[in-house]
C-alpha atoms as a PDB file:
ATOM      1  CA  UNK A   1       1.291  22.511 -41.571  1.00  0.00           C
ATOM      2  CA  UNK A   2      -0.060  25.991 -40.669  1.00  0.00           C
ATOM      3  CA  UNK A   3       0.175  27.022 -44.274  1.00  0.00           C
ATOM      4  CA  UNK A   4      -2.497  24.293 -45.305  1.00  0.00           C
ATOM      5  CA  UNK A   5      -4.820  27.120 -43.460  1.00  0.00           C
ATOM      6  CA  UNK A   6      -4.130  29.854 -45.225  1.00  0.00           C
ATOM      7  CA  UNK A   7      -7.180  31.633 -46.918  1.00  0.00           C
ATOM      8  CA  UNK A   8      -6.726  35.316 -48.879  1.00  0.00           C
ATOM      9  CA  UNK A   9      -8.435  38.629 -48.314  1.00  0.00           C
ATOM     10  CA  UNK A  10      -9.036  41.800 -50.367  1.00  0.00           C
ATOM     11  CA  UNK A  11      -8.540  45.378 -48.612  1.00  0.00           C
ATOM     12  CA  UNK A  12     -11.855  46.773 -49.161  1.00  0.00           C
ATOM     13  CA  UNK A  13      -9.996  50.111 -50.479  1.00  0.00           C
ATOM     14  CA  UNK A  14      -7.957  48.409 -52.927  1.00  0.00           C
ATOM     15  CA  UNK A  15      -9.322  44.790 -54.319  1.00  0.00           C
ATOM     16  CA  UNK A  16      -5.846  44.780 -55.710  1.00  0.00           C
ATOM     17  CA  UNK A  17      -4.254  44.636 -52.511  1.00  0.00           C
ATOM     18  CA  UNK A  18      -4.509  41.247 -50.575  1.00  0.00           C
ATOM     19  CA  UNK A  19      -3.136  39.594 -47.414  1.00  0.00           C
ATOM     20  CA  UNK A  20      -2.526  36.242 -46.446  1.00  0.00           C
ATOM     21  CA  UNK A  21      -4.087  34.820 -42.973  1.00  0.00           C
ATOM     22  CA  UNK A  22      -3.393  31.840 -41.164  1.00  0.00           C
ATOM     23  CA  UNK A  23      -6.207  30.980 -38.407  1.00  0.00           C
ATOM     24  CA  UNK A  24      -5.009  28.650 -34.989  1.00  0.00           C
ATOM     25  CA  UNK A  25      -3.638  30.080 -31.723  1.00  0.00           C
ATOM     26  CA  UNK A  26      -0.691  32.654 -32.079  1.00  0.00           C
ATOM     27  CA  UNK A  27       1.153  34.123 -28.686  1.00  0.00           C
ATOM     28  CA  UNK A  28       2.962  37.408 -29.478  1.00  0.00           C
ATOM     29  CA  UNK A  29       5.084  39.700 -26.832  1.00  0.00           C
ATOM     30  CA  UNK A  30       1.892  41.147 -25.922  1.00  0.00           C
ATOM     31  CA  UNK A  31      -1.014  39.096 -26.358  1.00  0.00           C
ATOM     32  CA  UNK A  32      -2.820  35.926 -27.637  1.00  0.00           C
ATOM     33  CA  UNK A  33      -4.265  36.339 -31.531  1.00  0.00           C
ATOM     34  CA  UNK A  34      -6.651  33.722 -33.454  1.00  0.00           C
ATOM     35  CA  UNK A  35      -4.904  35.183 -36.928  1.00  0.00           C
ATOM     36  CA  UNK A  36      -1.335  35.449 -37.894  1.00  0.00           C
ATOM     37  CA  UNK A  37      -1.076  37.604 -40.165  1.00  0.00           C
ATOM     38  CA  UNK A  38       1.175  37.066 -43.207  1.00  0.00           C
ATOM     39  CA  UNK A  39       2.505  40.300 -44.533  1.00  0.00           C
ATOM     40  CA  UNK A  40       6.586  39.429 -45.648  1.00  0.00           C
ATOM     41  CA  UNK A  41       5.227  39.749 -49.679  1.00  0.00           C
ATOM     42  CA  UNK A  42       3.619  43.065 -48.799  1.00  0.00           C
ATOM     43  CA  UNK A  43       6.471  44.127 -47.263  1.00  0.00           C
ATOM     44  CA  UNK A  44       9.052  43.141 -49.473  1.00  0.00           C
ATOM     45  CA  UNK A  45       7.514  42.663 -52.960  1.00  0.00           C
ATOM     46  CA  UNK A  46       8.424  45.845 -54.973  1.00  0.00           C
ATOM     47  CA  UNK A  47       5.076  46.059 -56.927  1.00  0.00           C
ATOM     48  CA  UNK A  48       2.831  45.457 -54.085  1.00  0.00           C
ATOM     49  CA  UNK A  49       4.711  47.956 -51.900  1.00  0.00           C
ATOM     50  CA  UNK A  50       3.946  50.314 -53.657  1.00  0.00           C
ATOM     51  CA  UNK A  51       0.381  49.853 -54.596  1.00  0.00           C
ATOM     52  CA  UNK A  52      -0.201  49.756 -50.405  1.00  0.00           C
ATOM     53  CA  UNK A  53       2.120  52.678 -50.417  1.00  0.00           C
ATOM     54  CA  UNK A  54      -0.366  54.482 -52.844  1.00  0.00           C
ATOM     55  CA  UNK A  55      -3.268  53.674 -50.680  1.00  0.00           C
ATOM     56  CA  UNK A  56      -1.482  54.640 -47.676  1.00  0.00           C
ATOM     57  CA  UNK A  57      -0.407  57.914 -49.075  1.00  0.00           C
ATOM     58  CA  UNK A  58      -4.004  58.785 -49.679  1.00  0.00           C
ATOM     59  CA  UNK A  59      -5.071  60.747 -46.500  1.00  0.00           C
ATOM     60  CA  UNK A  60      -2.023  62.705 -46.483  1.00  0.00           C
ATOM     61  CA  UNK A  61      -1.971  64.082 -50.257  1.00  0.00           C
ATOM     62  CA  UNK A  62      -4.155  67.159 -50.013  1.00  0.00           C
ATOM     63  CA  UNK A  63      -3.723  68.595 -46.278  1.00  0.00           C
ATOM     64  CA  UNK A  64      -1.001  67.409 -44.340  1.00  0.00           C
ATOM     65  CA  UNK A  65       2.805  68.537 -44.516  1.00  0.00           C
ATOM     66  CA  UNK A  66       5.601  65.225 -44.340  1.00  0.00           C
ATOM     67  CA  UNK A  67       9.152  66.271 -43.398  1.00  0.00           C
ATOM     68  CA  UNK A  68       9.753  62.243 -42.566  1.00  0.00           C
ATOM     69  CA  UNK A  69       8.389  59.324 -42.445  1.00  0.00           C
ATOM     70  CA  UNK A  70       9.585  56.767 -39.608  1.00  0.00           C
ATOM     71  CA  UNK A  71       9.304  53.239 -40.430  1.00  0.00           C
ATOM     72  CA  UNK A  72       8.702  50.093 -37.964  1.00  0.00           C
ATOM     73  CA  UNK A  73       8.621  46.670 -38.118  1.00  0.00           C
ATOM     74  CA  UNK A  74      10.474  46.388 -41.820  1.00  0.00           C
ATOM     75  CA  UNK A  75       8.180  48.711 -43.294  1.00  0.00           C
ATOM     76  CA  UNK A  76      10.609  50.811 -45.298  1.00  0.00           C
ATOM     77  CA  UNK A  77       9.846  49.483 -48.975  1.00  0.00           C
ATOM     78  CA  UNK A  78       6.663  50.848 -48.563  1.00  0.00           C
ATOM     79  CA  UNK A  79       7.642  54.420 -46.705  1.00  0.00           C
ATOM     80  CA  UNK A  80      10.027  54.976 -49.518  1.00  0.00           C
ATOM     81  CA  UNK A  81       7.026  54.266 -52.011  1.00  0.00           C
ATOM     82  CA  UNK A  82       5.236  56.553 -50.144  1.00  0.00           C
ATOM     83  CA  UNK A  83       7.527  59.310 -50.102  1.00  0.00           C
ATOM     84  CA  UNK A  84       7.500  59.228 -53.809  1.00  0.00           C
ATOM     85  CA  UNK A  85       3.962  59.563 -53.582  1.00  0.00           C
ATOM     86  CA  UNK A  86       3.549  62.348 -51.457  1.00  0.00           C
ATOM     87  CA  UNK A  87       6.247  64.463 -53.307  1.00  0.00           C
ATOM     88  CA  UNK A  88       4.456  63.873 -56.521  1.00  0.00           C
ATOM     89  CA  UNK A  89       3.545  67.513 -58.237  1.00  0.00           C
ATOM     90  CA  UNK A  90      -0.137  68.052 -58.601  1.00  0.00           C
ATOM     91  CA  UNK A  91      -2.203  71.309 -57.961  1.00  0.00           C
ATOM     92  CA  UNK A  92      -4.033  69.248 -54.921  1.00  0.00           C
ATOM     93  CA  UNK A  93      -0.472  67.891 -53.797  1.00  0.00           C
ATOM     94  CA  UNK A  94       0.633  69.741 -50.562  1.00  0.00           C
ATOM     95  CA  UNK A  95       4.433  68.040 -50.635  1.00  0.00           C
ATOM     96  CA  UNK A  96       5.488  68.571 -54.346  1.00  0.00           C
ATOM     97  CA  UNK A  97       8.737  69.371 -54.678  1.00  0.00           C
ATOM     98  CA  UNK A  98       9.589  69.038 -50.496  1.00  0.00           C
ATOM     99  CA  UNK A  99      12.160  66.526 -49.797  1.00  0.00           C
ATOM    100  CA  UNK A 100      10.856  63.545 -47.436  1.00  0.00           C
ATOM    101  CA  UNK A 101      13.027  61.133 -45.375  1.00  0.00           C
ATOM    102  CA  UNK A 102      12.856  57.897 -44.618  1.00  0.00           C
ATOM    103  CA  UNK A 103      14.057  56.532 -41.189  1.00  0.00           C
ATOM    104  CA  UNK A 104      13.471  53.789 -38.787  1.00  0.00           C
ATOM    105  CA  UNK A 105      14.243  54.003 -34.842  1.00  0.00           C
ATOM    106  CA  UNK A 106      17.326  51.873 -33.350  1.00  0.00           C
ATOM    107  CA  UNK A 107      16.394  49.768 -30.546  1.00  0.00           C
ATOM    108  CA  UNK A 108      18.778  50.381 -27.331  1.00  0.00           C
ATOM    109  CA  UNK A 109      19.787  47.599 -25.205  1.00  0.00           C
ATOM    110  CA  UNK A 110      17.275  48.714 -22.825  1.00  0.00           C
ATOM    111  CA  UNK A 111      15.033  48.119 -25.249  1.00  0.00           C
ATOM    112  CA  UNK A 112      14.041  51.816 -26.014  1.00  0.00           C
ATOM    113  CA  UNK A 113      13.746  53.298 -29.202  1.00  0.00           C
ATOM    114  CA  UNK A 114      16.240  56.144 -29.807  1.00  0.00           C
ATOM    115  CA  UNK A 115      17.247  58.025 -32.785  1.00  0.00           C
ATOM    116  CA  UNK A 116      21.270  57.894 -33.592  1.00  0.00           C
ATOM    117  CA  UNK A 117      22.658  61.630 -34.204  1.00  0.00           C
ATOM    118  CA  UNK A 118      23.009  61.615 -37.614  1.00  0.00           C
ATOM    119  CA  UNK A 119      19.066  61.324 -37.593  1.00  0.00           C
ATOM    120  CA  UNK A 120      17.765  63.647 -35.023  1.00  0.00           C
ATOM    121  CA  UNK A 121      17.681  66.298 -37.371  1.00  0.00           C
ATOM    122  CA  UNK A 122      14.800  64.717 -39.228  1.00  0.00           C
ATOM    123  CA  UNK A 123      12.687  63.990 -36.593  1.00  0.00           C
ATOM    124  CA  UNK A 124      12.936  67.304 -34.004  1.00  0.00           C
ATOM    125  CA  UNK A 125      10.290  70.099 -35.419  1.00  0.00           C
ATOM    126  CA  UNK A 126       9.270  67.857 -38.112  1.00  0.00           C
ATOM    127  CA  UNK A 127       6.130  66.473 -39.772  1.00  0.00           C
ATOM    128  CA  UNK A 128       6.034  63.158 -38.871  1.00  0.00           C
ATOM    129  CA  UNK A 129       3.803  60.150 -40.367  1.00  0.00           C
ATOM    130  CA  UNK A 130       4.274  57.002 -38.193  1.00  0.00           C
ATOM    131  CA  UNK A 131       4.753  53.764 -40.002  1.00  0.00           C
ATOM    132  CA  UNK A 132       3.746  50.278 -38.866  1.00  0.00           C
ATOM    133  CA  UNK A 133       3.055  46.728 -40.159  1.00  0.00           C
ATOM    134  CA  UNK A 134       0.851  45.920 -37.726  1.00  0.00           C
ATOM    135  CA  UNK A 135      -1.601  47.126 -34.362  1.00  0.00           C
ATOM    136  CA  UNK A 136      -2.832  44.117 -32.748  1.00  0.00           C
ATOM    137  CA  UNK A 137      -2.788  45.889 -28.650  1.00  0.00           C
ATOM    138  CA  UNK A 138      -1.154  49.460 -30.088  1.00  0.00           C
ATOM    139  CA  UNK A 139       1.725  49.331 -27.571  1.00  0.00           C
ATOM    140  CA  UNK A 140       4.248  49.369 -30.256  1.00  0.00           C
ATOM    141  CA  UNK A 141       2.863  52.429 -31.596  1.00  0.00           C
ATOM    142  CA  UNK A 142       2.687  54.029 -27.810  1.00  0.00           C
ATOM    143  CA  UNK A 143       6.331  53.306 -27.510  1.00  0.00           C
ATOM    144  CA  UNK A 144       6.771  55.067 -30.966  1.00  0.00           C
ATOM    145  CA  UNK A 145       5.122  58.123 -29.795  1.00  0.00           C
ATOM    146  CA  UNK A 146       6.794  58.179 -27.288  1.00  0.00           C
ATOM    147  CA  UNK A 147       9.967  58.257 -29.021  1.00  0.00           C
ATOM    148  CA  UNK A 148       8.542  60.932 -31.528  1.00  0.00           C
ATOM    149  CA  UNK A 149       7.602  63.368 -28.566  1.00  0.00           C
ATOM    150  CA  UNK A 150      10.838  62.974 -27.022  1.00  0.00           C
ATOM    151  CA  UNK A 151      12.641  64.166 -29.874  1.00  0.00           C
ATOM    152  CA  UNK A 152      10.334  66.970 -31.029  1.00  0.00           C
ATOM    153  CA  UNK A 153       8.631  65.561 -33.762  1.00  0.00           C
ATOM    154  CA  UNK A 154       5.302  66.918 -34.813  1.00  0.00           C
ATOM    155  CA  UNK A 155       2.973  63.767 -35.521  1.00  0.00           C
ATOM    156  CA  UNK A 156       1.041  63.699 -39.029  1.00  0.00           C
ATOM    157  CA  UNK A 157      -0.787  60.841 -38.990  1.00  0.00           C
ATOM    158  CA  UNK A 158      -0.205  56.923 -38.129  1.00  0.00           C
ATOM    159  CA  UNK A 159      -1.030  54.241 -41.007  1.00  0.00           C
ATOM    160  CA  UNK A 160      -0.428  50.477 -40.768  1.00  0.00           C
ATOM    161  CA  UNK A 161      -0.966  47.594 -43.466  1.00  0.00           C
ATOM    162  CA  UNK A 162      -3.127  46.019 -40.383  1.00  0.00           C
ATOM    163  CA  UNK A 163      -4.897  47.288 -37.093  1.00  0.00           C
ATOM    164  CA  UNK A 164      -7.078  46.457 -34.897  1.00  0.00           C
ATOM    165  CA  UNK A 165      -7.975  49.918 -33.156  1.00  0.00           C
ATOM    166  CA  UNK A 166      -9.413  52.706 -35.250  1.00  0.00           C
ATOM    167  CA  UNK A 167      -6.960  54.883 -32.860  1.00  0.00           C
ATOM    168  CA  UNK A 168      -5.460  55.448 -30.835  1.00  0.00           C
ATOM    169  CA  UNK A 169      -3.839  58.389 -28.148  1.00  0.00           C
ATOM    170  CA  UNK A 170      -6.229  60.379 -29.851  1.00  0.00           C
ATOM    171  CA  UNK A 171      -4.737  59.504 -33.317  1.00  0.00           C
ATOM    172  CA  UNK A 172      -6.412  58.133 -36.128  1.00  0.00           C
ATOM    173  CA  UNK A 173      -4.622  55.078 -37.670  1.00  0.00           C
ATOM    174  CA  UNK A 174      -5.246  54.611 -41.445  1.00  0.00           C
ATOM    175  CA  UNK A 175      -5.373  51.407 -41.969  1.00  0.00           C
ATOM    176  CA  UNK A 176      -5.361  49.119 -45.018  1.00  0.00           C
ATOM    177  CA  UNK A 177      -6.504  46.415 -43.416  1.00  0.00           C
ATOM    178  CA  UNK A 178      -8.962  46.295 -40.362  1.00  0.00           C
ATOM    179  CA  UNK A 179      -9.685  43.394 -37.731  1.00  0.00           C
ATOM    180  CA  UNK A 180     -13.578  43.901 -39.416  1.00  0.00           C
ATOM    181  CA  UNK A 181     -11.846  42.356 -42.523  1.00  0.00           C
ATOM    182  CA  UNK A 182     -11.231  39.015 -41.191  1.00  0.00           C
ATOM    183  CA  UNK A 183     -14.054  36.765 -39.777  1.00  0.00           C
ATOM    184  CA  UNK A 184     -14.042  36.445 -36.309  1.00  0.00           C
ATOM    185  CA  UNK A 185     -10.453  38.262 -35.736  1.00  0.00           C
ATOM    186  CA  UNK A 186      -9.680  37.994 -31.705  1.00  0.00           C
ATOM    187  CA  UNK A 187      -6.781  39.796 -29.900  1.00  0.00           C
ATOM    188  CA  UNK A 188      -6.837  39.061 -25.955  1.00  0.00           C
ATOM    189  CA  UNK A 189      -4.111  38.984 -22.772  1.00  0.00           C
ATOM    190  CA  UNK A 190      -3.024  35.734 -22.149  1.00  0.00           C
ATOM    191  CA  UNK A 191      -5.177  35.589 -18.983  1.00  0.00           C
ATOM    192  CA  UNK A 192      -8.052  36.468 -20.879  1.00  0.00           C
ATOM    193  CA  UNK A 193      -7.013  33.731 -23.836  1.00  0.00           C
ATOM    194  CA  UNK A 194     -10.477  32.083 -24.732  1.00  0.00           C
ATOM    195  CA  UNK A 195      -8.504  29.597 -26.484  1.00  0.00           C
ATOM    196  CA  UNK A 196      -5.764  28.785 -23.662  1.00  0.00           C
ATOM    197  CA  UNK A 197      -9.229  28.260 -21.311  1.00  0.00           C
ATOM    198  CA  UNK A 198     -10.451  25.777 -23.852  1.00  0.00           C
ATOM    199  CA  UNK A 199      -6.686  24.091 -23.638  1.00  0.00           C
ATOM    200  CA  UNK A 200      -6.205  24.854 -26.922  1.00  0.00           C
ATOM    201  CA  UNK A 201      -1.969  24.548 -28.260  1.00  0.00           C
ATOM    202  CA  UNK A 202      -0.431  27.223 -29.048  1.00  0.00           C
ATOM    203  CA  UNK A 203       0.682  27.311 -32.917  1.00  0.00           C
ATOM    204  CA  UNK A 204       3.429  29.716 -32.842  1.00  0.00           C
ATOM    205  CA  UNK A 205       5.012  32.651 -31.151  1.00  0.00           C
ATOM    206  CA  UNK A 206       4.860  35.312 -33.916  1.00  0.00           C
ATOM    207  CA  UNK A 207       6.075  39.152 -34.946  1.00  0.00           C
ATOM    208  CA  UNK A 208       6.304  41.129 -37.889  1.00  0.00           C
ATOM    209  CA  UNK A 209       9.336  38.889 -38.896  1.00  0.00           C
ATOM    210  CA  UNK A 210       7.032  35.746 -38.912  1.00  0.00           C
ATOM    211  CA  UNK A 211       6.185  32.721 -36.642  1.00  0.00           C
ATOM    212  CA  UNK A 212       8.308  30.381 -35.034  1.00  0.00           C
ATOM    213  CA  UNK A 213       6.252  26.496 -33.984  1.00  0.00           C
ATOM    214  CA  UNK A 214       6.497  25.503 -30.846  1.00  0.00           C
END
């Protein structure tokens, strides 16, 4: 049983915040991992939410402008959280009293991310913070961009529960969680898979709705 693996860490900005980590051999769409990452109580638990939504928040508080915040990978809990964060009043606060939305893409069945109409309207010419669960590679967050750009949003900042890259496309990602937080954290291609040279099974095929064995 992979969860007979599991061991905890503490973010190192907020010793209340913790995250769940399985070690083995984990495939994604992208690339091999040595760490699946367990974040479904971060993402779904209402008191944790918004204690990483607090964290999160952080960076943004005293200098940048949100119109919306656009949510991947089931990370809306915490961008609501957040909102109410940002629009708190405070002399230091830049967003008191703004109104913030909360969105997520649609996925097309090309695969794209697109924006339905009745949403365009917060994302073109507005201040845009990026949310994500996770950057293992940061392709999801390339595609994101992507998607931002081509509806004339103006990007904020990114922040993630967990990444791997410090940035990325010339964007800082503020991060709860780093790789440097978990001993010996690995992301590779497949053909570069230390552990798929060594003949090592895969555990599962995982994304940021869980794992699946194989």
């Amino acid at each position: 049983m992979l969860e007979n693996r599991v061991f905890t860490i503490e973010s190192p900005k907020n010793k209340l915040i913790t995250l769940d980590v399985i070690p083995g051999h984990f495939t994604t769409g992208n690339s091999h991992v040595n760490h699946y990452l367990n974040m479904s109580r971060i993402k779904v638990n209402a008191l944790v939410a918004r204690d990483v939504a607090r964290e999160m928040a952080i960076p943004y508080l005293a200098k940048s402008l949100v119109d919306t915040i656009i949510c991947m990978e089931d990370t809306d809990v915490i961008g609501a959280y957040m909102a109410e964060e940002l629009m708190e009043n405070g002399s230091m606060v830049v967003n008191s009293d703004r109104e913030i939305h909360v969105i997520r893409p649609t996925v097309s069945v090309s695969g794209q991310l697109i924006f339905m109409q009745s949403n365009q309207k917060f994302v073109y010419n507005k201040h845009i913070v990026l949310l994500i669960s996770s950057a293992s590679t940061g392709k999801t967050i390339l595609k994101a961009l992507e998607c931002i750009s081509y509806y004339g949003g103006k990007l904020e900042g990114i922040s993630a529960i967990f990444s791997a890259k410090n940035e990325i496309a010339g964007y800082e990602i503020n991060a709860v969680f780093s790789a440097e937080d978990i001993p010996n954290y690995e992301v590779s291609k497949p053909s570069e898979c230390k552990m798929c040279k060594e003949k090592q099974k895969i555990d599962a095929i995982v994304n940021h709705d869980g794992y699946t064995i194989v």
